[in-house]
N, C-alpha and C. Protein backbone atom coordinates (compact mmCIF):
# COMPACT_ATOMS: atom_id res chain seq x y z
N UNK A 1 0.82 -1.19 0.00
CA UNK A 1 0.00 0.00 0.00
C UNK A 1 0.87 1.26 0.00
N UNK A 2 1.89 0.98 0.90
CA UNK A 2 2.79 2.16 0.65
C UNK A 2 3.22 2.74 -0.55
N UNK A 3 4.02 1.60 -1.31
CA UNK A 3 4.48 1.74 -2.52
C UNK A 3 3.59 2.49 -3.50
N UNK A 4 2.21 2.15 -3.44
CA UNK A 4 1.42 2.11 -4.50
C UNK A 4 0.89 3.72 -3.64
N UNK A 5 0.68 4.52 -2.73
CA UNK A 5 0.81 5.70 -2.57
C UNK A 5 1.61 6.71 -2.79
N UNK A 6 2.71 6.28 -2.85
CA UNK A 6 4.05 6.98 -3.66
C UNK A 6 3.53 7.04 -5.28
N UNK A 7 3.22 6.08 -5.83
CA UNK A 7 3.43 6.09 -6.91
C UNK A 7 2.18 6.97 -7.48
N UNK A 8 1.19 7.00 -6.74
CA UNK A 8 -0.32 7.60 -6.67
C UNK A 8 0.14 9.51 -6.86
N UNK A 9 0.83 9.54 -5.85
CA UNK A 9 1.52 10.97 -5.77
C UNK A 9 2.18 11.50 -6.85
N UNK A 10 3.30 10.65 -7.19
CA UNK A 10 3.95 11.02 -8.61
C UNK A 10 3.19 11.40 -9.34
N UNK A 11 2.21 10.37 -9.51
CA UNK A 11 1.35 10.31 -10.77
C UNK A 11 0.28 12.19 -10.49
N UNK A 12 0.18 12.72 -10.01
CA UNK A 12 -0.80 13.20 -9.94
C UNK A 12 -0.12 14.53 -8.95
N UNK A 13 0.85 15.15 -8.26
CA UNK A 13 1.50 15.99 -7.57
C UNK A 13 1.65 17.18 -8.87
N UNK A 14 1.60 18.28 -8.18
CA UNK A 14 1.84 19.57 -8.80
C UNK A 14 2.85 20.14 -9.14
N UNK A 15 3.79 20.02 -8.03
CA UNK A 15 4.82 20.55 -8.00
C UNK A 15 5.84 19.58 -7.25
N UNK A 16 6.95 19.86 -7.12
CA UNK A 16 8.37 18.75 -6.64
C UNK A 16 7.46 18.11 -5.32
N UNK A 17 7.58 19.26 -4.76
CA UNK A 17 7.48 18.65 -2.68
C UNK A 17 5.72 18.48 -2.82
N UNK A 18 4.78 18.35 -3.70
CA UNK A 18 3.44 18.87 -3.25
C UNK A 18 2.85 17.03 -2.80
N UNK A 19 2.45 16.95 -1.80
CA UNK A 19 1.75 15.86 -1.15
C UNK A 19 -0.04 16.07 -0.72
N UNK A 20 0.21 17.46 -0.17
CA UNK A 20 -1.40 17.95 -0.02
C UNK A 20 -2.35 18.81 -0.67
N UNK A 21 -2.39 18.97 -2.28
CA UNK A 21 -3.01 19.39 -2.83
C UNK A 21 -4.57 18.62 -3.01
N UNK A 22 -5.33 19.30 -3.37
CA UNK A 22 -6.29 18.39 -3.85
C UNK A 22 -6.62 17.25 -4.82
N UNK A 23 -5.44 17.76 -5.61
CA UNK A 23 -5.79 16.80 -6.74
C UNK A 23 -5.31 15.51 -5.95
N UNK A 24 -4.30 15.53 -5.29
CA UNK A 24 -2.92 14.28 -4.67
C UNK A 24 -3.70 13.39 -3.80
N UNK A 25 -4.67 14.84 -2.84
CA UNK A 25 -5.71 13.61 -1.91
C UNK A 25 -7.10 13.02 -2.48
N UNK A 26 -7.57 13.84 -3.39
CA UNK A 26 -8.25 12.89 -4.43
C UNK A 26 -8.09 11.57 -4.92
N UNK A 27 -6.55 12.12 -5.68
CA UNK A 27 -6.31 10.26 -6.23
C UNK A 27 -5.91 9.37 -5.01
N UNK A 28 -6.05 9.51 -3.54
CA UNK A 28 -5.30 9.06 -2.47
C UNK A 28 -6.80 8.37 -2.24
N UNK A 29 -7.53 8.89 -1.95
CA UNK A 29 -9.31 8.64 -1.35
C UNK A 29 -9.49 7.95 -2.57
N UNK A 30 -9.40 8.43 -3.89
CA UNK A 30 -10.30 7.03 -5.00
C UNK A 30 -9.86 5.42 -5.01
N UNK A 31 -8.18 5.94 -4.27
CA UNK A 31 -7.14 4.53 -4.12
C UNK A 31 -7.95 3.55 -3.04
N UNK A 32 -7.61 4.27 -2.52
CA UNK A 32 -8.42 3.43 -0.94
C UNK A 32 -10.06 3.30 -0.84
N UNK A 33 -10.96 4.10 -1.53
CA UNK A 33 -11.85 3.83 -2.24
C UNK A 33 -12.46 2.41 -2.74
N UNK A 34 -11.39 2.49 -4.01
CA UNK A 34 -11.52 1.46 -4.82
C UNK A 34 -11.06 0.01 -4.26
N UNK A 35 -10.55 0.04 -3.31
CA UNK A 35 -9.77 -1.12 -2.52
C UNK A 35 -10.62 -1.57 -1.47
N UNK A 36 -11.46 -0.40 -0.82
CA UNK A 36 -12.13 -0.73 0.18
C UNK A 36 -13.49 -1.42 -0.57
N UNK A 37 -13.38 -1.05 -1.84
CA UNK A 37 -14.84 -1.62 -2.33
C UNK A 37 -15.01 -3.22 -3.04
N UNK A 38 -13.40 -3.28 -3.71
CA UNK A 38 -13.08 -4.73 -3.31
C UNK A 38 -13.59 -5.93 -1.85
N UNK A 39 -12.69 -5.30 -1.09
CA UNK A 39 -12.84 -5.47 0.41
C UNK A 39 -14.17 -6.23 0.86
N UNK A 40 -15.15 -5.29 0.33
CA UNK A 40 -16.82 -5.20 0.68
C UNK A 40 -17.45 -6.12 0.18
N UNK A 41 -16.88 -6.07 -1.22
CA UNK A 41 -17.27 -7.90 -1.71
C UNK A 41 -16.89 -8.71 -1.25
N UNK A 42 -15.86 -8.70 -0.73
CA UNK A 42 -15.76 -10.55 0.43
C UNK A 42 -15.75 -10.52 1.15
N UNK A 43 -16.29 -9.22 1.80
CA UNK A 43 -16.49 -9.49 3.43
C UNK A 43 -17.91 -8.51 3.39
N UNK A 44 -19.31 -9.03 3.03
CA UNK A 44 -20.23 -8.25 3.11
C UNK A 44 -20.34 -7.07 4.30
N UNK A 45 -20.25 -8.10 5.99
CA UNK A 45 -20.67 -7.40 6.89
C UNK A 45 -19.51 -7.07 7.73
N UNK A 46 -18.65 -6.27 6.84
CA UNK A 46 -17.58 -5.49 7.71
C UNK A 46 -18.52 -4.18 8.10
N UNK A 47 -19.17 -3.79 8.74
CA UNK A 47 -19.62 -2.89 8.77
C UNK A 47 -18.97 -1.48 9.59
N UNK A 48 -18.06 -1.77 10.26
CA UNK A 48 -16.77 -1.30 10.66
C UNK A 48 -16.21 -0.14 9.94
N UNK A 49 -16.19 -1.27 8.97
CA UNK A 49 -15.58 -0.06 7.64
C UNK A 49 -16.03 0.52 7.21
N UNK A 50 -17.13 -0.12 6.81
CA UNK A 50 -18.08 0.55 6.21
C UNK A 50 -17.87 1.87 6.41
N UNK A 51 -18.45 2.35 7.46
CA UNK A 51 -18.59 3.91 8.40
C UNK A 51 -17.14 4.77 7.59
N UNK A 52 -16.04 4.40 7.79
CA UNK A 52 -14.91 5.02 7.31
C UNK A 52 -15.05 5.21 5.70
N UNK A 53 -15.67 4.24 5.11
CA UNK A 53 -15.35 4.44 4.10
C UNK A 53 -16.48 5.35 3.44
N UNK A 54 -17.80 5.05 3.98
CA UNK A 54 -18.66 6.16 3.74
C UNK A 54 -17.86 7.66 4.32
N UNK A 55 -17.47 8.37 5.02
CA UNK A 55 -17.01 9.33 4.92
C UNK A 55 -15.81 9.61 4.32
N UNK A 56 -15.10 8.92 3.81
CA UNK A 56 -13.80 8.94 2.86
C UNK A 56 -14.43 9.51 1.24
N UNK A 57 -16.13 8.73 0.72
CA UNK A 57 -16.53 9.12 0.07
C UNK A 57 -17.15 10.71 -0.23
N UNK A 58 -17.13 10.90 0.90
CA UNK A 58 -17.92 12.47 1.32
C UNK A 58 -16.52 13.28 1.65
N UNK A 59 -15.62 13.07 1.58
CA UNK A 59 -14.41 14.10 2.06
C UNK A 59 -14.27 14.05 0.57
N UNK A 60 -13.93 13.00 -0.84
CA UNK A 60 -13.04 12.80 -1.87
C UNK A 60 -14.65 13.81 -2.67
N UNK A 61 -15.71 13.59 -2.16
CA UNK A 61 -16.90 14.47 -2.89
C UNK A 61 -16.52 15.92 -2.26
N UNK A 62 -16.35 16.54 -1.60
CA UNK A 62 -16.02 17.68 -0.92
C UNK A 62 -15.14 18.16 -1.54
N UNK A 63 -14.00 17.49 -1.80
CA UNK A 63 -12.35 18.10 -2.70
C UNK A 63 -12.99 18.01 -3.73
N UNK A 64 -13.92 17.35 -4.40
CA UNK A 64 -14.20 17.83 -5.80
C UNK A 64 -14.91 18.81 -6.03
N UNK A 65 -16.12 18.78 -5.03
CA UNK A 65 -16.19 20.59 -5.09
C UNK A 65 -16.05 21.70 -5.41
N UNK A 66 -15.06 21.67 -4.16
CA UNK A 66 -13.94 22.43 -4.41
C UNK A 66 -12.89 23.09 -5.54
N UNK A 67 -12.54 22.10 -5.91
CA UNK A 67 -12.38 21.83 -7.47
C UNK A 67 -12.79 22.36 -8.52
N UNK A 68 -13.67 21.79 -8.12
CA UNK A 68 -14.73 22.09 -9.63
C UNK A 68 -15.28 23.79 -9.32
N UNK A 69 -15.62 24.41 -8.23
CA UNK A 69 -15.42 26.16 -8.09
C UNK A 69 -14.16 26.70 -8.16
N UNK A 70 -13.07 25.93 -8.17
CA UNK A 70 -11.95 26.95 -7.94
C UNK A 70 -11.09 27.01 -9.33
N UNK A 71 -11.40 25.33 -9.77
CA UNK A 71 -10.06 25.11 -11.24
C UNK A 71 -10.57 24.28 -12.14
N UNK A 72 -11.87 24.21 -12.70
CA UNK A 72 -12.43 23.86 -13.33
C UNK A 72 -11.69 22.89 -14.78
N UNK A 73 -10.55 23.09 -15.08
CA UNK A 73 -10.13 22.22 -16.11
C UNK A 73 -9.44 20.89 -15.35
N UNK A 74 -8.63 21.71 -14.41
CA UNK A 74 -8.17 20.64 -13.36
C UNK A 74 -9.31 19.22 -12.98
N UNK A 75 -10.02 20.00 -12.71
CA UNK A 75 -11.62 18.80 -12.37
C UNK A 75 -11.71 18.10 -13.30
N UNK A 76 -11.90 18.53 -14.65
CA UNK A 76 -12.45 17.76 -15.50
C UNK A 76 -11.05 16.69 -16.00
N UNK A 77 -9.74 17.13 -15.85
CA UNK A 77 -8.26 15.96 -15.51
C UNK A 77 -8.64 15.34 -14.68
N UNK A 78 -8.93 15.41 -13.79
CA UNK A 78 -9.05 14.21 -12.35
C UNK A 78 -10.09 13.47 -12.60
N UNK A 79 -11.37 13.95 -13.12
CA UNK A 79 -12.60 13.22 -13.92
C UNK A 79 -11.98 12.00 -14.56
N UNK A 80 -11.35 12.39 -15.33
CA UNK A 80 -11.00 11.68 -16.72
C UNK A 80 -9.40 10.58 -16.19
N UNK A 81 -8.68 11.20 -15.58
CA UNK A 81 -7.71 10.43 -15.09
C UNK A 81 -8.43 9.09 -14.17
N UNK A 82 -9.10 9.53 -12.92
CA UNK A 82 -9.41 8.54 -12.15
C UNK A 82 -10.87 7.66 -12.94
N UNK A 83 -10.95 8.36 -13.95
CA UNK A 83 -12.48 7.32 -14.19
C UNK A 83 -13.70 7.65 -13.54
N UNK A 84 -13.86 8.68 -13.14
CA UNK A 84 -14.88 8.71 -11.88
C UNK A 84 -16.43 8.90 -12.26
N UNK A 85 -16.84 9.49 -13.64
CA UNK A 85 -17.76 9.57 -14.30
C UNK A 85 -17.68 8.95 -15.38
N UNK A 86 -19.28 8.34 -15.69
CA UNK A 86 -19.23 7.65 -16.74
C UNK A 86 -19.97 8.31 -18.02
């Protein structure tokens, strides 16, 4: 998981040192996202997680927001990079 957060960053960082931009914790929340939703299929009643991961969904909806009022082409890159609309 580590590895594959580094590489999440590269992929998607602004600038040299940037770790906390929006776009960076975006693709960070769709990662863990998409993993947790794996997860959910073989273990129906983690419900545990559940809870976390429902608000992981509502923080990664919040940065898009955001986003989408502040840098509007940017949004529609992260759209299209992560897959997120169909």
């Amino acid at each position: 998981m580590v590895l594959q957060k580094k590489e999440v960053v590269e992929k998607f960082k602004t600038h040299a040192t940037d770790t906390g931009s929006p776009e960076v914790q975006i693709a960070l929340l769709t990662t863990r996202i998409n993993y947790l939703g794996d997860h959910f299929k073989k273990s129906p009643k983690d419900f545990a997680s559940r809870i976390g991961f429902l608000k992981m969904i509502g923080q990664r909806r919040s940065l898009l927001d955001y986003l989408k009022r502040t840098k509007k082409e940017t949004y529609q890159e992260i759209l299209k990079k992560l897959d997120l609309r169909k």
